[in-house]
Protein backbone atom coordinates (compact mmCIF):
# COMPACT_ATOMS: atom_id res chain seq x y z
CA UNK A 1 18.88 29.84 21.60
CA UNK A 2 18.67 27.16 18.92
CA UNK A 3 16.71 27.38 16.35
CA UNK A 4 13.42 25.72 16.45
CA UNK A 5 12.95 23.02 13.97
CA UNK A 6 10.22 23.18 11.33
CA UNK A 7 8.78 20.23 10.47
CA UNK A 8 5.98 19.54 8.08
CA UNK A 9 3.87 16.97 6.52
CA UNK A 10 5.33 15.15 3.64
CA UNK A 11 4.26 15.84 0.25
CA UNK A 12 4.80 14.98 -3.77
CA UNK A 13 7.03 18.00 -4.01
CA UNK A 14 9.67 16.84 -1.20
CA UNK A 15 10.23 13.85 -3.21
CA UNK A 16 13.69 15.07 -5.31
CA UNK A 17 15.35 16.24 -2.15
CA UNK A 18 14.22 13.03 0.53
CA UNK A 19 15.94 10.38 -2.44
CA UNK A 20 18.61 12.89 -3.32
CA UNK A 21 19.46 12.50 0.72
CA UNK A 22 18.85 8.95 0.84
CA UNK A 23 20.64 8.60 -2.36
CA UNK A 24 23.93 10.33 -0.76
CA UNK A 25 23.58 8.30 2.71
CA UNK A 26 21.98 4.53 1.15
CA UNK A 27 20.50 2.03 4.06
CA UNK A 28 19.14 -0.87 2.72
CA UNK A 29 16.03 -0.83 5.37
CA UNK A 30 12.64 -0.35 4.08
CA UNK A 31 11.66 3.27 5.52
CA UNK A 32 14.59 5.10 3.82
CA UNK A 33 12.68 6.03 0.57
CA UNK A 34 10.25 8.59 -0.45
CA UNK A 35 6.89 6.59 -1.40
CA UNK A 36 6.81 4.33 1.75
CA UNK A 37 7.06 7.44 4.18
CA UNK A 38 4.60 9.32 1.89
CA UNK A 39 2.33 6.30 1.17
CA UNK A 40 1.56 5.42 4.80
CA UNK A 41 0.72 8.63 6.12
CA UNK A 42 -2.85 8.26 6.47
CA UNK A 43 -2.08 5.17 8.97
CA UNK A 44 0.93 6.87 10.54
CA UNK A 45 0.91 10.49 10.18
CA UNK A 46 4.72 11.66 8.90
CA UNK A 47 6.76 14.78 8.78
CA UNK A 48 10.21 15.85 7.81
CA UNK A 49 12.29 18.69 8.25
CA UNK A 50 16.33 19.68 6.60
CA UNK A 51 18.53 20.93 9.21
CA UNK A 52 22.75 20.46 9.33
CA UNK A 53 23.01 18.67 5.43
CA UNK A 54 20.00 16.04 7.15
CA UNK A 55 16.91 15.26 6.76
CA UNK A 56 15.08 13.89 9.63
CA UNK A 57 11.64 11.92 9.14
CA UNK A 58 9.19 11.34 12.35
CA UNK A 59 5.70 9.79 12.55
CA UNK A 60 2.76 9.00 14.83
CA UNK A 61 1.41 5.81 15.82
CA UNK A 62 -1.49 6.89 17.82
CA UNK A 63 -0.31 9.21 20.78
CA UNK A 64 3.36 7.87 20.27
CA UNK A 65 5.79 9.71 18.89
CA UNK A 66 8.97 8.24 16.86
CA UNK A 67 11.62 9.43 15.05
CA UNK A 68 13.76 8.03 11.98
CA UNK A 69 17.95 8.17 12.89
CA UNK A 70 18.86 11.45 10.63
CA UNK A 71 19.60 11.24 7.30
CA UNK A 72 22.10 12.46 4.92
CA UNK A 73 25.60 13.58 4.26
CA UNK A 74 25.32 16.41 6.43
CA UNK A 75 26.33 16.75 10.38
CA UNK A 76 24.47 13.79 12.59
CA UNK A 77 25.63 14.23 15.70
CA UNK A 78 24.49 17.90 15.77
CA UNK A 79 21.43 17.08 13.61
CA UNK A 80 20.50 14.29 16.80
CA UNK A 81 21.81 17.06 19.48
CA UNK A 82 19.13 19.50 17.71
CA UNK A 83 16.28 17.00 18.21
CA UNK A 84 17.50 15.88 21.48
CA UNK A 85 17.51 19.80 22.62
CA UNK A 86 13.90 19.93 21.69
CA UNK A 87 12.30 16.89 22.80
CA UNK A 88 13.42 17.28 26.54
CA UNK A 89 10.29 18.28 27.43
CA UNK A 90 8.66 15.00 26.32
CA UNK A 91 8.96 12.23 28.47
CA UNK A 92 10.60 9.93 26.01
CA UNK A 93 12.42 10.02 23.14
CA UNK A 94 11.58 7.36 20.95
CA UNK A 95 13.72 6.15 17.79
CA UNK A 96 12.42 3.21 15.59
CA UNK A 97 14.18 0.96 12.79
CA UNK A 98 17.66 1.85 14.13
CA UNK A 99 20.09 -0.41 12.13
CA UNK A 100 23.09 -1.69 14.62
CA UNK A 101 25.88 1.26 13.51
CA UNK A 102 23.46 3.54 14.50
CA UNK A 103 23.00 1.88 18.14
CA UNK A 104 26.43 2.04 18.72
CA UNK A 105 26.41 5.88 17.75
CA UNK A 106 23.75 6.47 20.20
CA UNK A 107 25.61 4.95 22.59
CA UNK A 108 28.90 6.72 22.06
CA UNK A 109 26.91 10.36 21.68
CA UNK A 110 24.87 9.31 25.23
CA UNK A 111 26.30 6.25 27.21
CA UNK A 112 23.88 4.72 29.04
CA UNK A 113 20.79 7.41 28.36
CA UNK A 114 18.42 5.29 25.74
CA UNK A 115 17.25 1.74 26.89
CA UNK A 116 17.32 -0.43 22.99
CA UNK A 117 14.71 -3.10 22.29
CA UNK A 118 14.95 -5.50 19.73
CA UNK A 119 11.30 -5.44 17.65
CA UNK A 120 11.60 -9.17 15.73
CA UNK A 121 8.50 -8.32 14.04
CA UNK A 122 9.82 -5.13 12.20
CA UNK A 123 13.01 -6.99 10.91
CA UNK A 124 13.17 -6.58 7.15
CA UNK A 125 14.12 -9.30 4.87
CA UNK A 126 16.98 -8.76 2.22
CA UNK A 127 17.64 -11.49 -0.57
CA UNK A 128 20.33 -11.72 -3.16
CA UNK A 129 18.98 -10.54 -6.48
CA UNK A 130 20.75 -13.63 -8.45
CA UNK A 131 19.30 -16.14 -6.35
CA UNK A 132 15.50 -14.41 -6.46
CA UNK A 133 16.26 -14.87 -9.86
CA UNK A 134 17.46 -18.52 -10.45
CA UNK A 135 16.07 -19.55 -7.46
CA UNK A 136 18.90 -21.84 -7.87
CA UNK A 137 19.14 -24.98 -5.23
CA UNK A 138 17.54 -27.61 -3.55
CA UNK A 139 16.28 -25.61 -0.89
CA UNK A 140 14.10 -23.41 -3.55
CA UNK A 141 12.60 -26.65 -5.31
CA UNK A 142 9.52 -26.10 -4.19
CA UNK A 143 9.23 -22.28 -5.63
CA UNK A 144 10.65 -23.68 -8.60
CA UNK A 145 7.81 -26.39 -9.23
CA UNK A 146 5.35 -23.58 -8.15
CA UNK A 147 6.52 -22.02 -11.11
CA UNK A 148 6.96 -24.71 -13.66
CA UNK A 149 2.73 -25.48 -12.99
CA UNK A 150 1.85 -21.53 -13.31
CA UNK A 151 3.58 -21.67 -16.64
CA UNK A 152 2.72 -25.03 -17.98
CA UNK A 153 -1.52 -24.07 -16.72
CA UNK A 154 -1.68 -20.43 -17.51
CA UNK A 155 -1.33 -18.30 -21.22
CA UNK A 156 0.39 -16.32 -19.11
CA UNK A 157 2.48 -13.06 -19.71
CA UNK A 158 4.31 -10.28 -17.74
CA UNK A 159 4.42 -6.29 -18.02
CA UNK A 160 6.16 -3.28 -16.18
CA UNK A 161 3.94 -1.51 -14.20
CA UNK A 162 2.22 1.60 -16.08
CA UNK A 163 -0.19 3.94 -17.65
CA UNK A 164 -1.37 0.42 -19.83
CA UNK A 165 -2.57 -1.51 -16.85
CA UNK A 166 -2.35 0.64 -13.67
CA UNK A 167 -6.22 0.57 -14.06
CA UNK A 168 -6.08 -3.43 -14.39
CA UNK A 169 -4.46 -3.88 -11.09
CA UNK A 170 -6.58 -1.15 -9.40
CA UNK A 171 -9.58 -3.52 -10.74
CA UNK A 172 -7.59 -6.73 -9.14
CA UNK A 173 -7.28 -4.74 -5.83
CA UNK A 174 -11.07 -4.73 -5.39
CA UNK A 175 -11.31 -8.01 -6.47
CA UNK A 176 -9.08 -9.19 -4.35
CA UNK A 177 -10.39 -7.10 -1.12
CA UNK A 178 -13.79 -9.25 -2.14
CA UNK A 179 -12.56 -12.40 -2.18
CA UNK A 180 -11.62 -11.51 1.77
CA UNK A 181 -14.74 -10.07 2.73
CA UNK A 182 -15.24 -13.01 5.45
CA UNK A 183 -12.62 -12.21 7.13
CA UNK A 184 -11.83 -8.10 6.16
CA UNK A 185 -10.42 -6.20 9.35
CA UNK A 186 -9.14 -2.72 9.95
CA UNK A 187 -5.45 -3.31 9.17
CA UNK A 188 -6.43 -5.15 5.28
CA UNK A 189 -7.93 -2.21 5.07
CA UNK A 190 -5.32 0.05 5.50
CA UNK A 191 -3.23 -1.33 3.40
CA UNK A 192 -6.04 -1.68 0.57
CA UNK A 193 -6.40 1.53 0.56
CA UNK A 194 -2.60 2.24 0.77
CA UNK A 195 -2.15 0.55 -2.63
CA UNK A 196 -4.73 2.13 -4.22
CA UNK A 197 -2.95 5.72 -3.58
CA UNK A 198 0.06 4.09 -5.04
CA UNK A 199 -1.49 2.98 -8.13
CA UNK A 200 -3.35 6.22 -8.34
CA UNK A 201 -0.20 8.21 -8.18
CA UNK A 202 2.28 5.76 -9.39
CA UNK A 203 3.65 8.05 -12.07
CA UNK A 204 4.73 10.64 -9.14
CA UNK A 205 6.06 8.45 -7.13
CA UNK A 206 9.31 7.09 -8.94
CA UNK A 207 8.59 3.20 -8.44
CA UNK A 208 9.14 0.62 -10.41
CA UNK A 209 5.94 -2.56 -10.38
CA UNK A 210 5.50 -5.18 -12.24
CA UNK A 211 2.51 -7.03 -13.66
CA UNK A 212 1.33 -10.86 -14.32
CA UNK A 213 -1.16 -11.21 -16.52
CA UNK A 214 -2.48 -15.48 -17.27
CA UNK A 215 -5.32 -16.16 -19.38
CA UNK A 216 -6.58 -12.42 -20.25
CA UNK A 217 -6.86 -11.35 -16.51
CA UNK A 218 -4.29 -9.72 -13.67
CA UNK A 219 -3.76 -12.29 -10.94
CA UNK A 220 -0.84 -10.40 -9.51
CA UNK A 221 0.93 -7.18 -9.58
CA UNK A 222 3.63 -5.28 -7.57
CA UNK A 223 5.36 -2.13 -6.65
CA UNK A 224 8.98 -1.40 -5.44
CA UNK A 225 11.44 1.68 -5.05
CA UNK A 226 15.21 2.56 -4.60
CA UNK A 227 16.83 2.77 -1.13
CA UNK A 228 19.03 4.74 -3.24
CA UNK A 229 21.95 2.16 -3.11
CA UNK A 230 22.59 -1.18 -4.09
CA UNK A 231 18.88 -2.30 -2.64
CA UNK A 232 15.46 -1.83 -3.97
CA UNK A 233 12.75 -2.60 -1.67
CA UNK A 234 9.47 -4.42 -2.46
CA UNK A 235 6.45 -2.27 -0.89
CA UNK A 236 3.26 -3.88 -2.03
CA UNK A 237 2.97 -7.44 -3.71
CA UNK A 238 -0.38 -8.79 -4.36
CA UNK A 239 -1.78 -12.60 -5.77
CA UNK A 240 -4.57 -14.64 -6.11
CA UNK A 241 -3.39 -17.22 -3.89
CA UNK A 242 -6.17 -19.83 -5.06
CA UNK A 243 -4.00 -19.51 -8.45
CA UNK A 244 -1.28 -22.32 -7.73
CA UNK A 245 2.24 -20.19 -8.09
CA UNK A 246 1.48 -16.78 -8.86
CA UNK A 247 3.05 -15.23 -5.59
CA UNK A 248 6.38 -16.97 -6.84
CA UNK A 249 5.86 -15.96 -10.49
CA UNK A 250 5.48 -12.46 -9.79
CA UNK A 251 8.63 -12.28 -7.41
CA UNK A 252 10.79 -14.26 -9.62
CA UNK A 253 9.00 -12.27 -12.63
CA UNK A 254 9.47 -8.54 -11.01
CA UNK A 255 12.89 -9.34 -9.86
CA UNK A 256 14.22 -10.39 -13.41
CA UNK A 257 12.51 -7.54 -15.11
CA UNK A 258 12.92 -4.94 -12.74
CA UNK A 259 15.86 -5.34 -10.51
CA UNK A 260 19.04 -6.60 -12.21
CA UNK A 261 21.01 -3.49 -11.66
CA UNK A 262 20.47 -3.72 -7.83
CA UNK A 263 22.68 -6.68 -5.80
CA UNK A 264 19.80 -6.96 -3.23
CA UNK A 265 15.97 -6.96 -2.63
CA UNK A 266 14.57 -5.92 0.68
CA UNK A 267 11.19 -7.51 0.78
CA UNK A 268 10.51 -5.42 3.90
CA UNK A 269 9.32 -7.32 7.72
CA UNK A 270 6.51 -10.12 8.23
CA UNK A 271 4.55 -8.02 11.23
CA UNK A 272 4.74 -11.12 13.25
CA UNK A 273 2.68 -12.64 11.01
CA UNK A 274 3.57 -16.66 11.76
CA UNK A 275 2.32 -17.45 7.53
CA UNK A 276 4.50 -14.45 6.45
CA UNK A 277 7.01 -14.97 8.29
CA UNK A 278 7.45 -18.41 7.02
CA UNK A 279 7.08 -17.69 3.37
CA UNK A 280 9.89 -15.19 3.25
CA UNK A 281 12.43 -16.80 5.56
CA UNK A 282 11.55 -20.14 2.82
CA UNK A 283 13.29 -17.95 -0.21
CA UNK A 284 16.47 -17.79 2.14
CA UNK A 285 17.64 -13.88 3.28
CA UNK A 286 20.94 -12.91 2.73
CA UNK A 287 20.21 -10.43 6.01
């Protein structure tokens, strides 16, 4: 008899061995990192358990339960057979986020046995540092000439995230939720509170966040981490967007400060939000 696997909620202290896994087996997709697993668990609970060299990460969105593809340099095939042999009882088995090498493994291991659904809405974004950077081309005019009026309007100035002004951007969170208050629903406030646990424990987290500062007041901030390859993903990126260019100031900003030593950015999905969706497929994904 196999086994049974132990899974349990994630905390601080199963940070080193989640990115040493990640770290040894890099995806560039947005859930393969410690903070954004531990971040959102009060919207989706999470747990993880290490069995054959993997780790394997599920959550639950409302009664639903889903599971991450396993994780690791360590045995997937048996690692999948393991969570396969006790989830028969359920009646489904339900993966999320699967990148396309890991379809085709599910199909090889079981032909024909899982039905795979496209979610367009859950597609990350993932940009060539350089070009964040330079924002080189006519097709990224326009976010140049954003910037070009921040600078040439604003005493402006930008800061790595830390101990200095963590409590600034905490203060430009609640702003910020008040400037919204006409139209505040349950899912802003999710993620408002989300952020504020990742300012609050920034220093355990291992991120990296960046701050813009113009005329003696934070008007935008933001937080990333390492997919624990060539990619850092972009969690959490807040603006004043009455303040003409500081959504493109802080990406450019944050990217040329923070992220040189990685060849990509994953700025993580839209949520099939039309607005989103258009201002990130307008700084032109590599993927």
């Amino acid at each position: 008899m196999q086994e049974r696997i132990r899974y349990h909620k994630i905390n601080l202290e199963d940070r080193e061995l989640m990115m040493t896994m990640y770290a040894q087996d890099p995806r560039r997709t947005c859930e393969h990192c410690f903070a954004n697993n531990y971040l959102w668990q009060s919207v989706y609970p999470a747990e993880m358990a290490e069995f054959d060299g993997c780790i394997s990460v599920r959550f639950y969105d409302g009664a639903d339960l889903y599971y991450d593809f396993p994780s690791g340099p360590g045995d997937k095939k048996q690692a999948l057979e393991r969570i396969l042999g006790w989830t028969k009882r359920q009646d489904a088995l339900r993966f999320y986020g699967l990148l396309r090498d890991e379809v085709e493994l599910l199909e090889k291991w079981h032909p024909g046995e899982f039905i795979i659904t496209p979610e367009r809405d859950i597609y990350d974004y993932i940009y060539e540092t350089e070009r964040l950077t330079t924002l080189a081309g006519k097709k990224l005019h326009g976010k140049r000439g954003h910037i070009h009026r921040f600078e040439e309007n604003h005493d402006w100035r930008y800061e790595s995230l830390g101990p200095d002004n963590w409590q600034a951007c905490l203060q430009m969170n609640q702003i910020w939720k008040r400037k919204r208050a006409d139209k505040w629903d349950p899912d802003m406030e999710e993620e408002f509170q989300v952020v504020n646990q990742a300012l609050q424990h920034y220093d355990k987290l291992g991120m990296v966040g960046g701050v813009l500062w113009a005329d003696r007041e934070v008007v935008a901030f933001t937080m990333g981490e390492s997919l624990g390859g060539d990619t850092l993903a972009v969690h959490f990126e807040k603006a004043f967007p009455e303040i003409q260019g500081a959504y493109p100031m802080i990406n450019q900003q944050f990217v040329e400060h923070e992220c040189m030593n990685y060849k990509y950015v994953n700025r993580e999905d839209d949520t099939g939000a039309e607005g989103l969706r258009k201002a990130k497929l307008s700084y032109r994904p590599v993927f």
